[in-house]
PDB file of N, CA and C in Angstrom:
ATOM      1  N   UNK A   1      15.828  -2.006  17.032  1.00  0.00           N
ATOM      2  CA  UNK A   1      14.846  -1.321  16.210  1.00  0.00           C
ATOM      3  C   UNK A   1      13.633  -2.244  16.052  1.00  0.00           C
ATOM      4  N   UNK A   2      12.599  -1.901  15.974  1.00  0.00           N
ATOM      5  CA  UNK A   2      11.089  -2.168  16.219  1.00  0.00           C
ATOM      6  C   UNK A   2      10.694  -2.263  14.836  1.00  0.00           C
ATOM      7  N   UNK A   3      10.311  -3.078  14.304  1.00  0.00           N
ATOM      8  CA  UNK A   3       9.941  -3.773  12.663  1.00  0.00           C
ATOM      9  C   UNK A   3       8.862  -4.701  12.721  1.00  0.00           C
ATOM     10  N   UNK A   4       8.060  -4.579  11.499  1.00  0.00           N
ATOM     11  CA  UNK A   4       7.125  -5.126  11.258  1.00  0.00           C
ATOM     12  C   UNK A   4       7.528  -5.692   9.721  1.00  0.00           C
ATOM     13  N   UNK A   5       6.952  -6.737   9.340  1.00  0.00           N
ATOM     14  CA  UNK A   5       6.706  -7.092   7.870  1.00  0.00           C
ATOM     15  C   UNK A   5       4.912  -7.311   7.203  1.00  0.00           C
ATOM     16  N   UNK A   6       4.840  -7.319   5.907  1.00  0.00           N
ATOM     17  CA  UNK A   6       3.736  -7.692   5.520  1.00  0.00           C
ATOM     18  C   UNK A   6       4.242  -7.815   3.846  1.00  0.00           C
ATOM     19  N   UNK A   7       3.111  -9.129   3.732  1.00  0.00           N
ATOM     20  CA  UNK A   7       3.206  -9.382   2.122  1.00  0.00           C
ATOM     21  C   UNK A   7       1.581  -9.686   1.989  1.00  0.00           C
ATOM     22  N   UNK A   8       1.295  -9.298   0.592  1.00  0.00           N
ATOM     23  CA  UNK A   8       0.136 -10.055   0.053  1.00  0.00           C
ATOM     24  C   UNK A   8       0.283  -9.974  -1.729  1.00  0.00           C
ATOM     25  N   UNK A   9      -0.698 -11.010  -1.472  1.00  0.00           N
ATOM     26  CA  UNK A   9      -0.710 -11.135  -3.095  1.00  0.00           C
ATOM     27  C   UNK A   9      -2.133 -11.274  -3.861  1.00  0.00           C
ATOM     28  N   UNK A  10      -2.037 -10.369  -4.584  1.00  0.00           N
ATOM     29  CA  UNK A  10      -3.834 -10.459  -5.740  1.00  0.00           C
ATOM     30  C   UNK A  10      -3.416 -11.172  -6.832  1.00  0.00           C
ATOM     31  N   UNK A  11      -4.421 -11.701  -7.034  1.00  0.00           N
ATOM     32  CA  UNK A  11      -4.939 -11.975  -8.343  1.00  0.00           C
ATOM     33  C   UNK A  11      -5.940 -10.618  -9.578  1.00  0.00           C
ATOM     34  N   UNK A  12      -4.547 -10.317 -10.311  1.00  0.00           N
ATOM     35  CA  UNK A  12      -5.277  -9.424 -11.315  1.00  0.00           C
ATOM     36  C   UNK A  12      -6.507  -9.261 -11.759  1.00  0.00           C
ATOM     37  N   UNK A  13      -6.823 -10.020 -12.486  1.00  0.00           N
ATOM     38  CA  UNK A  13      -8.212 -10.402 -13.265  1.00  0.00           C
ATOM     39  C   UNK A  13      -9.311  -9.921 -11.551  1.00  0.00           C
ATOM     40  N   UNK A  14      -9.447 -10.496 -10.640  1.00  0.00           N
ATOM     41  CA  UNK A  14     -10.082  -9.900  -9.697  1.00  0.00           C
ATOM     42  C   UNK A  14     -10.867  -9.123  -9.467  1.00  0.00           C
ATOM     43  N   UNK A  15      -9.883  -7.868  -9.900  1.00  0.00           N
ATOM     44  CA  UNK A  15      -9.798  -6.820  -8.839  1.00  0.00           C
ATOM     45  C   UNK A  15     -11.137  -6.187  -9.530  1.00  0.00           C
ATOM     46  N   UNK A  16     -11.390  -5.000  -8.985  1.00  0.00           N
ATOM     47  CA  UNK A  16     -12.490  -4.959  -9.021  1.00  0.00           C
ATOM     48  C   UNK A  16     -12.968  -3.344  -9.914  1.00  0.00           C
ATOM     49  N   UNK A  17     -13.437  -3.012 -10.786  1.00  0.00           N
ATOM     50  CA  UNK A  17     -12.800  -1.800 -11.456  1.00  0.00           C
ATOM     51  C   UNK A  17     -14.206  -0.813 -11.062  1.00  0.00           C
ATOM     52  N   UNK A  18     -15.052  -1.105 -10.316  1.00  0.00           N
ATOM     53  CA  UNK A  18     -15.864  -0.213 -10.171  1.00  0.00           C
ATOM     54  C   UNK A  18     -15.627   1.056  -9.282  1.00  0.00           C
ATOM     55  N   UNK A  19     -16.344   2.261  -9.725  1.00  0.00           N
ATOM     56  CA  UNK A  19     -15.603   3.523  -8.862  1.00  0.00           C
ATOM     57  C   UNK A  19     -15.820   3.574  -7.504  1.00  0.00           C
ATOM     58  N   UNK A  20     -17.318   2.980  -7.109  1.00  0.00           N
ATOM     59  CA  UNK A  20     -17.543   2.940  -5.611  1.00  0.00           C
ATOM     60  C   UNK A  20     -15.953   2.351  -5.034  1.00  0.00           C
ATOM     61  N   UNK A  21     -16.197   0.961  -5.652  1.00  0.00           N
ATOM     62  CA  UNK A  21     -15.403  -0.016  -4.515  1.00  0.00           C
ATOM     63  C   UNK A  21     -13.940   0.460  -4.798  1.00  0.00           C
ATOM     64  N   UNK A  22     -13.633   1.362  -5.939  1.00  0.00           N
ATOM     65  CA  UNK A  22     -12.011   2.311  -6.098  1.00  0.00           C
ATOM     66  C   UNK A  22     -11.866   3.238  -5.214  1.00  0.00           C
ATOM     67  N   UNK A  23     -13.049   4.136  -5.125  1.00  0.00           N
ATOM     68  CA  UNK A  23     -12.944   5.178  -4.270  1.00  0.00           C
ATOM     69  C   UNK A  23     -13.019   5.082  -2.450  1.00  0.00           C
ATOM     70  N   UNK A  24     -13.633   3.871  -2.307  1.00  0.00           N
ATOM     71  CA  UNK A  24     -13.371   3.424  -0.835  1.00  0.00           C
ATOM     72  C   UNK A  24     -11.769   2.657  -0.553  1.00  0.00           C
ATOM     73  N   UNK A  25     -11.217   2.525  -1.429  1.00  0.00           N
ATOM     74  CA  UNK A  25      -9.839   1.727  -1.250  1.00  0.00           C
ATOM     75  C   UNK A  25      -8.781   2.631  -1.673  1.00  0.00           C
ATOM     76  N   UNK A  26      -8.592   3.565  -2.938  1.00  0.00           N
ATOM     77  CA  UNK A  26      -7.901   4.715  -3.259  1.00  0.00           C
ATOM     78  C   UNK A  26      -8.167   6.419  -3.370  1.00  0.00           C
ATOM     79  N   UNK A  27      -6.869   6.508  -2.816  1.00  0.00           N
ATOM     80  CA  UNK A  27      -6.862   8.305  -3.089  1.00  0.00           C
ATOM     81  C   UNK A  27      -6.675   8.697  -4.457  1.00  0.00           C
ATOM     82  N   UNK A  28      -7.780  10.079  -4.568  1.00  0.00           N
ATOM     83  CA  UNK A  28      -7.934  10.405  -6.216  1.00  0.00           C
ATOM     84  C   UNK A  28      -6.697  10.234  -6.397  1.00  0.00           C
ATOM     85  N   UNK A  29      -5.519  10.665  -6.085  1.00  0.00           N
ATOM     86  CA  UNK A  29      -4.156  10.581  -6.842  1.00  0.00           C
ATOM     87  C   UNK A  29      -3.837   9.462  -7.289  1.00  0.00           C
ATOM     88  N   UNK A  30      -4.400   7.934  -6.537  1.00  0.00           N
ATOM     89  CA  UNK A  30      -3.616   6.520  -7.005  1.00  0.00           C
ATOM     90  C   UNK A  30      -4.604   6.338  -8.359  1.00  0.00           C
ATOM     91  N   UNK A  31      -6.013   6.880  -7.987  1.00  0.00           N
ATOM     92  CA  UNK A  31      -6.787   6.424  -8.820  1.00  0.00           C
ATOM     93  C   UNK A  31      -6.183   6.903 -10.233  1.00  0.00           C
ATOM     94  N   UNK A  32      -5.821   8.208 -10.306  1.00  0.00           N
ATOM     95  CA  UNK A  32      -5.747   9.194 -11.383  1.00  0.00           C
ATOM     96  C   UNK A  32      -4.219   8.182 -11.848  1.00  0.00           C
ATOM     97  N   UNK A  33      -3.477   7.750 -11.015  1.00  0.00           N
ATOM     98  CA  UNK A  33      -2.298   7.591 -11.389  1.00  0.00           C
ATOM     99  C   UNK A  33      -2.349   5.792 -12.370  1.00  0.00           C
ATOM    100  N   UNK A  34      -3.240   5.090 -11.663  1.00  0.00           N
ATOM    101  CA  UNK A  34      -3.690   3.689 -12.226  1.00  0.00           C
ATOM    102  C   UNK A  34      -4.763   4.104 -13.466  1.00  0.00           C
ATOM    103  N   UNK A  35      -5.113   5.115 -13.957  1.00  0.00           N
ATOM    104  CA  UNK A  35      -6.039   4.731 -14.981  1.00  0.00           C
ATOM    105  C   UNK A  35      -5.525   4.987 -15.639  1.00  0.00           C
ATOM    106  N   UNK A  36      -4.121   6.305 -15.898  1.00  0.00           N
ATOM    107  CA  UNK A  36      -3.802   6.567 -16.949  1.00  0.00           C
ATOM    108  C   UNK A  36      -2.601   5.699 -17.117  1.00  0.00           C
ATOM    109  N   UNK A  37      -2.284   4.469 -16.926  1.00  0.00           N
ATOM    110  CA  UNK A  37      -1.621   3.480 -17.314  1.00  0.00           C
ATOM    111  C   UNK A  37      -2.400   2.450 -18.597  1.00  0.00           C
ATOM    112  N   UNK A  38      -1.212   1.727 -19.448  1.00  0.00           N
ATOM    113  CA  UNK A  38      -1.999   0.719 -20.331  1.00  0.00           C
ATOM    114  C   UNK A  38      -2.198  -0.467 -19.462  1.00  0.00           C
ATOM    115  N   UNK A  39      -2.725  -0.678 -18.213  1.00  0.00           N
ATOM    116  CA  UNK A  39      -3.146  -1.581 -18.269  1.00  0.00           C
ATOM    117  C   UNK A  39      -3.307  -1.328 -16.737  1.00  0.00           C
ATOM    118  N   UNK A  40      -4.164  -0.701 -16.259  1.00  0.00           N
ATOM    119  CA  UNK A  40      -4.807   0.159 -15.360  1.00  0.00           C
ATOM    120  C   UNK A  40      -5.596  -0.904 -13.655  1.00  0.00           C
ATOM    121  N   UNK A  41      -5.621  -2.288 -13.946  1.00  0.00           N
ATOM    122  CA  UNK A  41      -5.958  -3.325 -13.303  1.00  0.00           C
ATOM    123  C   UNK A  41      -4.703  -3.676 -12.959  1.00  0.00           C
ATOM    124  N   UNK A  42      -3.966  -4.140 -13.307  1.00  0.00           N
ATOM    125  CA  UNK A  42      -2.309  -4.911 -13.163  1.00  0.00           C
ATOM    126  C   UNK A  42      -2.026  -3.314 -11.690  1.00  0.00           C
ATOM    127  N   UNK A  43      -2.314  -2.077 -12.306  1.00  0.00           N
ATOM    128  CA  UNK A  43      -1.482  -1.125 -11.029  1.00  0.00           C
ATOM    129  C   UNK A  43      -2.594  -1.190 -10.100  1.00  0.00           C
ATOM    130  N   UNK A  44      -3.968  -0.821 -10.437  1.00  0.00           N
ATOM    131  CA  UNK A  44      -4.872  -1.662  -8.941  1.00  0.00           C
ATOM    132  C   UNK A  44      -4.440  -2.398  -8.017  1.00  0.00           C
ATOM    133  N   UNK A  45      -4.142  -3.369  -8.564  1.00  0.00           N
ATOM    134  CA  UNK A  45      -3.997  -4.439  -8.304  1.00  0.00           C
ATOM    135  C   UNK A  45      -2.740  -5.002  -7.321  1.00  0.00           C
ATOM    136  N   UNK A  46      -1.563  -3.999  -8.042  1.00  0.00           N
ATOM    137  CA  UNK A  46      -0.244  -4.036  -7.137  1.00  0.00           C
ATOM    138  C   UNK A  46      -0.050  -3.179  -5.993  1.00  0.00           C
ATOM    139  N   UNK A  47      -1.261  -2.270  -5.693  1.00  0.00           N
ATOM    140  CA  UNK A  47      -1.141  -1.242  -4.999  1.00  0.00           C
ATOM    141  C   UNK A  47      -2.181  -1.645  -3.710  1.00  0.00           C
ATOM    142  N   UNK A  48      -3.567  -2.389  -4.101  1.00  0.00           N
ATOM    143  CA  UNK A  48      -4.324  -2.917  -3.312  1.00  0.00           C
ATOM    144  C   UNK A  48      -3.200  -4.501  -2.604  1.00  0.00           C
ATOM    145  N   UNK A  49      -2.392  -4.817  -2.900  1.00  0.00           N
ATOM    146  CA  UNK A  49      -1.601  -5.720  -2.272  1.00  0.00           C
ATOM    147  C   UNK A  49      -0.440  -5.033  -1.326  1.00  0.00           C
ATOM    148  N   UNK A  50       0.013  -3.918  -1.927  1.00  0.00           N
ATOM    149  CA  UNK A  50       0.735  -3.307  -1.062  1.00  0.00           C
ATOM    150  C   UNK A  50       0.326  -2.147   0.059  1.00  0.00           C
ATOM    151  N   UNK A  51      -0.973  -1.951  -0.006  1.00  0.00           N
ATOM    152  CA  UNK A  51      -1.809  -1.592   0.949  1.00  0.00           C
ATOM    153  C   UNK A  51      -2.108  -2.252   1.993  1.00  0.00           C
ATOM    154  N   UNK A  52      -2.344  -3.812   1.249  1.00  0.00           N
ATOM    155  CA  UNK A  52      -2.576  -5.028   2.599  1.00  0.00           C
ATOM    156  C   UNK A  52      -1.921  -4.956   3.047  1.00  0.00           C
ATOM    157  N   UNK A  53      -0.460  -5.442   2.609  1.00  0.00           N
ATOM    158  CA  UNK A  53       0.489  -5.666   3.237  1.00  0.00           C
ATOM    159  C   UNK A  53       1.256  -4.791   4.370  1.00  0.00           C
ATOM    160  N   UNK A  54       1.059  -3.179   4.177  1.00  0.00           N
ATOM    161  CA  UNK A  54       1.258  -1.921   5.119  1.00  0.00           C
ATOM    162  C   UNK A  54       0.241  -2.579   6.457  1.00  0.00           C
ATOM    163  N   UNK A  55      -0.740  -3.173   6.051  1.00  0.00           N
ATOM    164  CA  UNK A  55      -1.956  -2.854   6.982  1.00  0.00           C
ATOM    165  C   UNK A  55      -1.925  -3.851   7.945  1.00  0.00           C
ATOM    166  N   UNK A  56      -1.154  -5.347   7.368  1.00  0.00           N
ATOM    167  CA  UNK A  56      -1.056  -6.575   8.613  1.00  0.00           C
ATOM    168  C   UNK A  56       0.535  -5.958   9.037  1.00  0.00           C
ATOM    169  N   UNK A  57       1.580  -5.139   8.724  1.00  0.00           N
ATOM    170  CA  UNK A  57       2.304  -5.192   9.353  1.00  0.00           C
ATOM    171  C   UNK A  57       2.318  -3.863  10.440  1.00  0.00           C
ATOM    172  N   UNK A  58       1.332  -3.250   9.571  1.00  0.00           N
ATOM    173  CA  UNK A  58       1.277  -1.811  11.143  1.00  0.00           C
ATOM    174  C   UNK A  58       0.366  -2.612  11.953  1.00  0.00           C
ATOM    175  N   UNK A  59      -0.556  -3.573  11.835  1.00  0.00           N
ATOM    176  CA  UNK A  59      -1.402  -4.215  13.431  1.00  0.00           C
ATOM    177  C   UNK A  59      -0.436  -4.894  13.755  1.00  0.00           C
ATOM    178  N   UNK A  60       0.773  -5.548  12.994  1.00  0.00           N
ATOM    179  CA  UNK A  60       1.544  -6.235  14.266  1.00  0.00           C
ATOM    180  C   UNK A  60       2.446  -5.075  14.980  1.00  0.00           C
ATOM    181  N   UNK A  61       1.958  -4.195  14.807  1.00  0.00           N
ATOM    182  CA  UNK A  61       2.505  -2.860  15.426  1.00  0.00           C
ATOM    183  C   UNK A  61       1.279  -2.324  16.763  1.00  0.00           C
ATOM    184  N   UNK A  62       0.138  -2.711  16.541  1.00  0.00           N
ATOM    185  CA  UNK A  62      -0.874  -2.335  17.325  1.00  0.00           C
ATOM    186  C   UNK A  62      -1.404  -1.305  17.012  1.00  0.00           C
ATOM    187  N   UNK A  63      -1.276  -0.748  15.906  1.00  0.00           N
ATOM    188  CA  UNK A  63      -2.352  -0.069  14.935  1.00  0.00           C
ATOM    189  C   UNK A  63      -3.455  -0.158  13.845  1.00  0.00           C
ATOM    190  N   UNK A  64      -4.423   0.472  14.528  1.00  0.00           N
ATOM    191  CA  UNK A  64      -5.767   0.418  13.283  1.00  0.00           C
ATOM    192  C   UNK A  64      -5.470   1.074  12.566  1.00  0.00           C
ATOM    193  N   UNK A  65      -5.478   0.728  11.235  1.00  0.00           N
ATOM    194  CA  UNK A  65      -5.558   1.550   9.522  1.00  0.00           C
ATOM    195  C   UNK A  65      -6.253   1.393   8.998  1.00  0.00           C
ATOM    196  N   UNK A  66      -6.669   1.722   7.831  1.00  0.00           N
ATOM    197  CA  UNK A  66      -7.798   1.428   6.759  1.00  0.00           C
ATOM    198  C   UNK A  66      -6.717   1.741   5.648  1.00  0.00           C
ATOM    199  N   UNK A  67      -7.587   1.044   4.626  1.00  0.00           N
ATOM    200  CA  UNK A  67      -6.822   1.432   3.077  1.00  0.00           C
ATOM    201  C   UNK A  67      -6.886   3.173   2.523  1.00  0.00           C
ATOM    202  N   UNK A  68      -7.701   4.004   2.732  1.00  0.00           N
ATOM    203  CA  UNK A  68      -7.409   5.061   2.577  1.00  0.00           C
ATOM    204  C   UNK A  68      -6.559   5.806   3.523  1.00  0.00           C
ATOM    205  N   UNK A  69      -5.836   5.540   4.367  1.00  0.00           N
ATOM    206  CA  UNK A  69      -5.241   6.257   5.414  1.00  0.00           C
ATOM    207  C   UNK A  69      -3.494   5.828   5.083  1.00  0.00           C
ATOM    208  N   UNK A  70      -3.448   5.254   3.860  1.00  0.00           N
ATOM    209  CA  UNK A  70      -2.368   4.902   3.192  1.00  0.00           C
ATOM    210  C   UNK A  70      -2.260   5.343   1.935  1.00  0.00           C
ATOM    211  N   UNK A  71      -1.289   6.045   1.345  1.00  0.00           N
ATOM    212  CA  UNK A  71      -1.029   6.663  -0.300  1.00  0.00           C
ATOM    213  C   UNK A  71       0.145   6.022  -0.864  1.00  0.00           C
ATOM    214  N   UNK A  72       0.150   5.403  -1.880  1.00  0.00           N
ATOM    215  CA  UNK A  72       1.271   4.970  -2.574  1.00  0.00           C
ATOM    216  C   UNK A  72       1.517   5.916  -4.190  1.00  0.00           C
ATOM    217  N   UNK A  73       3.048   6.260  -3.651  1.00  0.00           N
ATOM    218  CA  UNK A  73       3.124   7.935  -4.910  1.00  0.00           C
ATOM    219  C   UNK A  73       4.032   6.686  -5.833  1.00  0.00           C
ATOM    220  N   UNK A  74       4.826   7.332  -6.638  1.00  0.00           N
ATOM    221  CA  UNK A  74       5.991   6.947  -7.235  1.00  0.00           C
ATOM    222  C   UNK A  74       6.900   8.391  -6.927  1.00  0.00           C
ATOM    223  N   UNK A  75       8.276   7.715  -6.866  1.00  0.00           N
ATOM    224  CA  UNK A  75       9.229   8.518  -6.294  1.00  0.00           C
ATOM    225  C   UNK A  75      10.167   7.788  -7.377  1.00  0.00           C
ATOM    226  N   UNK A  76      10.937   8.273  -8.447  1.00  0.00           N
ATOM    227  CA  UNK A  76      12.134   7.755  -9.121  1.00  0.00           C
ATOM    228  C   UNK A  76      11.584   6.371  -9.653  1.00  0.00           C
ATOM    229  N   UNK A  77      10.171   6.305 -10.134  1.00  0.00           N
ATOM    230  CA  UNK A  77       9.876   4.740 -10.719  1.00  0.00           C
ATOM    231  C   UNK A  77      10.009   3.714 -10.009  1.00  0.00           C
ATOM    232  N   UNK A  78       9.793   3.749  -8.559  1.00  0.00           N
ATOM    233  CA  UNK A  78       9.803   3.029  -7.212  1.00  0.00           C
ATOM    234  C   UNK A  78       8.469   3.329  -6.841  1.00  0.00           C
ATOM    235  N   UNK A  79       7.813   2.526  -6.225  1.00  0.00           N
ATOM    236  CA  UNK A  79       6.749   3.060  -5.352  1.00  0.00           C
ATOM    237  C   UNK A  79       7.173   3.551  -3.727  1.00  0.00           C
ATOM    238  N   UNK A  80       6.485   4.147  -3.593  1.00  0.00           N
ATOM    239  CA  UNK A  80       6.825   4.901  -1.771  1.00  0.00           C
ATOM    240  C   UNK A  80       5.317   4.694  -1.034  1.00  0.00           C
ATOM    241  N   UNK A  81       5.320   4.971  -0.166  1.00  0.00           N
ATOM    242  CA  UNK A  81       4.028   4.751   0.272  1.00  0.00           C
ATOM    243  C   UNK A  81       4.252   5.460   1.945  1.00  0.00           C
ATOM    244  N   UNK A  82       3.347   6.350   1.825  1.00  0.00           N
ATOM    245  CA  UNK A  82       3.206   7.291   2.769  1.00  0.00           C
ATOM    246  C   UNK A  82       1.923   7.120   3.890  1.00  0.00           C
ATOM    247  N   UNK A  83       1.745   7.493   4.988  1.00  0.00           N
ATOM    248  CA  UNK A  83       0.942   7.288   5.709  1.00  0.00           C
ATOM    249  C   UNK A  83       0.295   8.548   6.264  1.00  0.00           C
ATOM    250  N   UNK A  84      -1.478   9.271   5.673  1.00  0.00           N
ATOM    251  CA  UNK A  84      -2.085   9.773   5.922  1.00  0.00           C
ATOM    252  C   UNK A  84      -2.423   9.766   7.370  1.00  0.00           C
ATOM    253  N   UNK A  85      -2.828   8.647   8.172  1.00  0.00           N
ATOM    254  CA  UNK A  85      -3.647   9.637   9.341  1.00  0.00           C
ATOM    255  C   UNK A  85      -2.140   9.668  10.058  1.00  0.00           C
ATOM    256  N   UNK A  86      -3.084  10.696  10.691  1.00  0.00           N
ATOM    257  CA  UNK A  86      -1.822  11.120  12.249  1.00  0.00           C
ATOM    258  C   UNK A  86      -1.657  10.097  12.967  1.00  0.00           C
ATOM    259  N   UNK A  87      -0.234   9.646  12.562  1.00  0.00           N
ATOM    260  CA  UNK A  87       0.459   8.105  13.990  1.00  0.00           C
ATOM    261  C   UNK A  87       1.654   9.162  14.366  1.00  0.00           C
ATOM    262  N   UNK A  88       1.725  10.620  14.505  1.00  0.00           N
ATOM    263  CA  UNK A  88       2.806  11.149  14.650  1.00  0.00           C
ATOM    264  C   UNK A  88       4.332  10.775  14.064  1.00  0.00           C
ATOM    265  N   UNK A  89       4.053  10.697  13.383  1.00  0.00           N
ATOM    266  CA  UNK A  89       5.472   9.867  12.852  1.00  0.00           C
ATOM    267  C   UNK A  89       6.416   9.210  13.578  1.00  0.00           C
ATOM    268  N   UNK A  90       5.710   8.460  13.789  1.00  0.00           N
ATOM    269  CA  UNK A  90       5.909   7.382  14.324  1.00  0.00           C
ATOM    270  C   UNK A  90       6.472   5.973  13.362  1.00  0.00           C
ATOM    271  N   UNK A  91       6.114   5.931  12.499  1.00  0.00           N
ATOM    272  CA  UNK A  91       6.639   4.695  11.234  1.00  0.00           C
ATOM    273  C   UNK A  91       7.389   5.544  10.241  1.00  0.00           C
ATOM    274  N   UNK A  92       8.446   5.002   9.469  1.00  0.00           N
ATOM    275  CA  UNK A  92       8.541   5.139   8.214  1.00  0.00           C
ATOM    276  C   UNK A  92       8.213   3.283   7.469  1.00  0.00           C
ATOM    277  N   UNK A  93       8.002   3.298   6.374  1.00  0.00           N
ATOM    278  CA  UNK A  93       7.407   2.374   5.471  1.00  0.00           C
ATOM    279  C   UNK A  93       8.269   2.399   4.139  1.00  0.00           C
ATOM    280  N   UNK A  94       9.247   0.951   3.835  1.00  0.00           N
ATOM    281  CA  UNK A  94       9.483   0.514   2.634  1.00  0.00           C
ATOM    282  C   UNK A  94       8.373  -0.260   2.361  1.00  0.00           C
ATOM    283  N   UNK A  95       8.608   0.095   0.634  1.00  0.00           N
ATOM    284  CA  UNK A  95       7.271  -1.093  -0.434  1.00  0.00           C
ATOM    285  C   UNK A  95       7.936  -1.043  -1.075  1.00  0.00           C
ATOM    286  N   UNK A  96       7.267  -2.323  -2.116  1.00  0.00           N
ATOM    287  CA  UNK A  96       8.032  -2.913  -3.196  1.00  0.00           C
ATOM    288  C   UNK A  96       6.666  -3.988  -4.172  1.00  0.00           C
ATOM    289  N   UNK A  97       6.591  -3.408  -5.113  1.00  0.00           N
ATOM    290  CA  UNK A  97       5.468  -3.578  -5.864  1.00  0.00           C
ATOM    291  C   UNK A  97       5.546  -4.549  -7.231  1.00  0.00           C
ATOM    292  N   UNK A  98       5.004  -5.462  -7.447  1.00  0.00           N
ATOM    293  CA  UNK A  98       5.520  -6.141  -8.303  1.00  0.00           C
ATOM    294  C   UNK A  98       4.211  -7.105  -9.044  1.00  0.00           C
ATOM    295  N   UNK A  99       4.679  -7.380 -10.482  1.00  0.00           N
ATOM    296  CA  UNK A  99       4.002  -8.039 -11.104  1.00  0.00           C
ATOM    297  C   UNK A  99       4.129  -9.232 -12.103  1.00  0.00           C
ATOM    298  N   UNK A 100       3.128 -10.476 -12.076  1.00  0.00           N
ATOM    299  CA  UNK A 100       3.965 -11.402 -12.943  1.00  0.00           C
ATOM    300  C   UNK A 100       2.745 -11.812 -13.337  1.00  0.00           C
ATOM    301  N   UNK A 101       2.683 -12.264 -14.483  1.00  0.00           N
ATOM    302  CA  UNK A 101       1.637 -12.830 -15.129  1.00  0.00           C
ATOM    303  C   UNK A 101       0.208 -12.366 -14.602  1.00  0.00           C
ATOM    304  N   UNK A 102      -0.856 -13.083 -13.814  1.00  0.00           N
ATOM    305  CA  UNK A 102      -2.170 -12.893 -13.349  1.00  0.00           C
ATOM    306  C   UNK A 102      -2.364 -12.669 -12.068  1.00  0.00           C
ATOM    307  N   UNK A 103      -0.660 -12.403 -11.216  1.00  0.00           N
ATOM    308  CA  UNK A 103      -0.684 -11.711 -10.207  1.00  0.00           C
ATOM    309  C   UNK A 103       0.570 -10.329 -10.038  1.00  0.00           C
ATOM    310  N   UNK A 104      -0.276  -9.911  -8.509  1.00  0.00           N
ATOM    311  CA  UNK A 104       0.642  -8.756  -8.114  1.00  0.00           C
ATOM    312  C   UNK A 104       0.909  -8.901  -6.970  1.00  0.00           C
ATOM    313  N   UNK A 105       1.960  -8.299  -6.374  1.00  0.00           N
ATOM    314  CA  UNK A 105       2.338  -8.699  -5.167  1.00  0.00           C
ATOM    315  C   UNK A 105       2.869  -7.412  -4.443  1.00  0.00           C
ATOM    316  N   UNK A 106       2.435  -7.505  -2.804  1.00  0.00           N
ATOM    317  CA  UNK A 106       3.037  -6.400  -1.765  1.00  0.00           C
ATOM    318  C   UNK A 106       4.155  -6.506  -0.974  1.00  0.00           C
ATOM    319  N   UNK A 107       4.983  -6.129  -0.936  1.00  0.00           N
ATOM    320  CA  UNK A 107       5.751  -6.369   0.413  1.00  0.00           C
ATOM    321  C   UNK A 107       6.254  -5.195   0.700  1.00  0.00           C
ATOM    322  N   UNK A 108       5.920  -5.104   2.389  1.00  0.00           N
ATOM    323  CA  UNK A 108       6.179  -3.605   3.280  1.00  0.00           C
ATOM    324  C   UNK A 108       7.091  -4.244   4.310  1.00  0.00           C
ATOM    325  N   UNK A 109       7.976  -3.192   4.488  1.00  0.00           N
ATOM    326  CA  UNK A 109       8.858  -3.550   6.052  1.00  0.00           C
ATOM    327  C   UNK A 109       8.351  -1.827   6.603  1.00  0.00           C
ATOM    328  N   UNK A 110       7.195  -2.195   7.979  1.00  0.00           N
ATOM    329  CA  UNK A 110       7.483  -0.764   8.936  1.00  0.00           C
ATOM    330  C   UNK A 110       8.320  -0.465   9.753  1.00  0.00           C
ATOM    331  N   UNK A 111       9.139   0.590   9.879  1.00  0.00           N
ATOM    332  CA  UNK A 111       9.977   0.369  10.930  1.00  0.00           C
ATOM    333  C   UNK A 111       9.823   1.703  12.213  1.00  0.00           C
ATOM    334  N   UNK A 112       9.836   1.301  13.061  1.00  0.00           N
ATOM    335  CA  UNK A 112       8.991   2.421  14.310  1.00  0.00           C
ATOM    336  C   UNK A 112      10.432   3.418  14.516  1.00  0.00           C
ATOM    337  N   UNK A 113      10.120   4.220  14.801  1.00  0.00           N
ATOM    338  CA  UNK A 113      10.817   5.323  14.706  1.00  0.00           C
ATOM    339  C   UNK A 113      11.824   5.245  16.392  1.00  0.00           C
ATOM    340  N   UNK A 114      12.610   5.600  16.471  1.00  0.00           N
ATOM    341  CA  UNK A 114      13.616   4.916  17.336  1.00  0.00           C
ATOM    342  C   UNK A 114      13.174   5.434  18.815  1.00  0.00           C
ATOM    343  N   UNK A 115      13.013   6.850  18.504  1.00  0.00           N
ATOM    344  CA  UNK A 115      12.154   7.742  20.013  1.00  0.00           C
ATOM    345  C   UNK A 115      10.527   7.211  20.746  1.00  0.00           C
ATOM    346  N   UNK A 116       9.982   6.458  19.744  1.00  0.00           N
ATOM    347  CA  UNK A 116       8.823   5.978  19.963  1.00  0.00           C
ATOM    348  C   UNK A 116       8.699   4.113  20.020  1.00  0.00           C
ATOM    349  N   UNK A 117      10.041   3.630  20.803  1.00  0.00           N
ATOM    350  CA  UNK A 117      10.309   2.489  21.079  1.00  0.00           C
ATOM    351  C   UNK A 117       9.920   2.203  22.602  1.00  0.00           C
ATOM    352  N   UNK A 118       9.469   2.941  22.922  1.00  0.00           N
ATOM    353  CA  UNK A 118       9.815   2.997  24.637  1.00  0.00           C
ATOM    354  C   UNK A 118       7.824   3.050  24.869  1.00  0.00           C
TER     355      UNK A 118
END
């Protein structure tokens, strides 16, 4: 099986709360979903890391992404993270989202879909 990894890590305080630079990095849904939290930077923040992290492990896959071509929902108080453009489904994607003090952290495992190994 064909696997990729990626981690990154922000620094909270950072990030950046303006709507331009939100709306070029999130879908209204993450946006809508990070503001109505108490503390609306900390989920920015864990979601822009686990975005990176999707994004260096699908190029060690040999795919171009961008941060909007990635959605991170909650599924059962887990994050999930789904992939907008058409790669034919070709990946599925674990994440794992996390926070400690003045940082947040990403980590994705992609794993290529078994028919599309060849």
């Amino acid at each position: 099986m064909e696997f990729e990894i990626g981690c990154d890590i922000q620094e909270i305080d950072k990030i950046i709360l303006d709507k331009h630079f939100l709306s070029n990095i999130f879908t209204k849904d993450e946006i809508s979903f990070c503001e109505n939290k108490s503390n609306p930077r900390m989920h920015f923040a864990g979601r822009f890391a686990a975005k990176e992290s999707a994004i260096k492990a699908l190029s060690g896959l040999g795919e171009k992404i961008f941060y909007k071509d990635l959605e991170i929902s909650e599924k059962q108080r887990k994050p999930a993270m789904k992939i907008l453009k058409n790669l034919n489904n070709r990946y599925s994607i674990k994440v794992t989202i996390s926070h400690s003090g003045n940082y947040a952290i990403g980590f994705t495992i992609v794993l290529k879909d078994e028919k599309h190994n060849n």
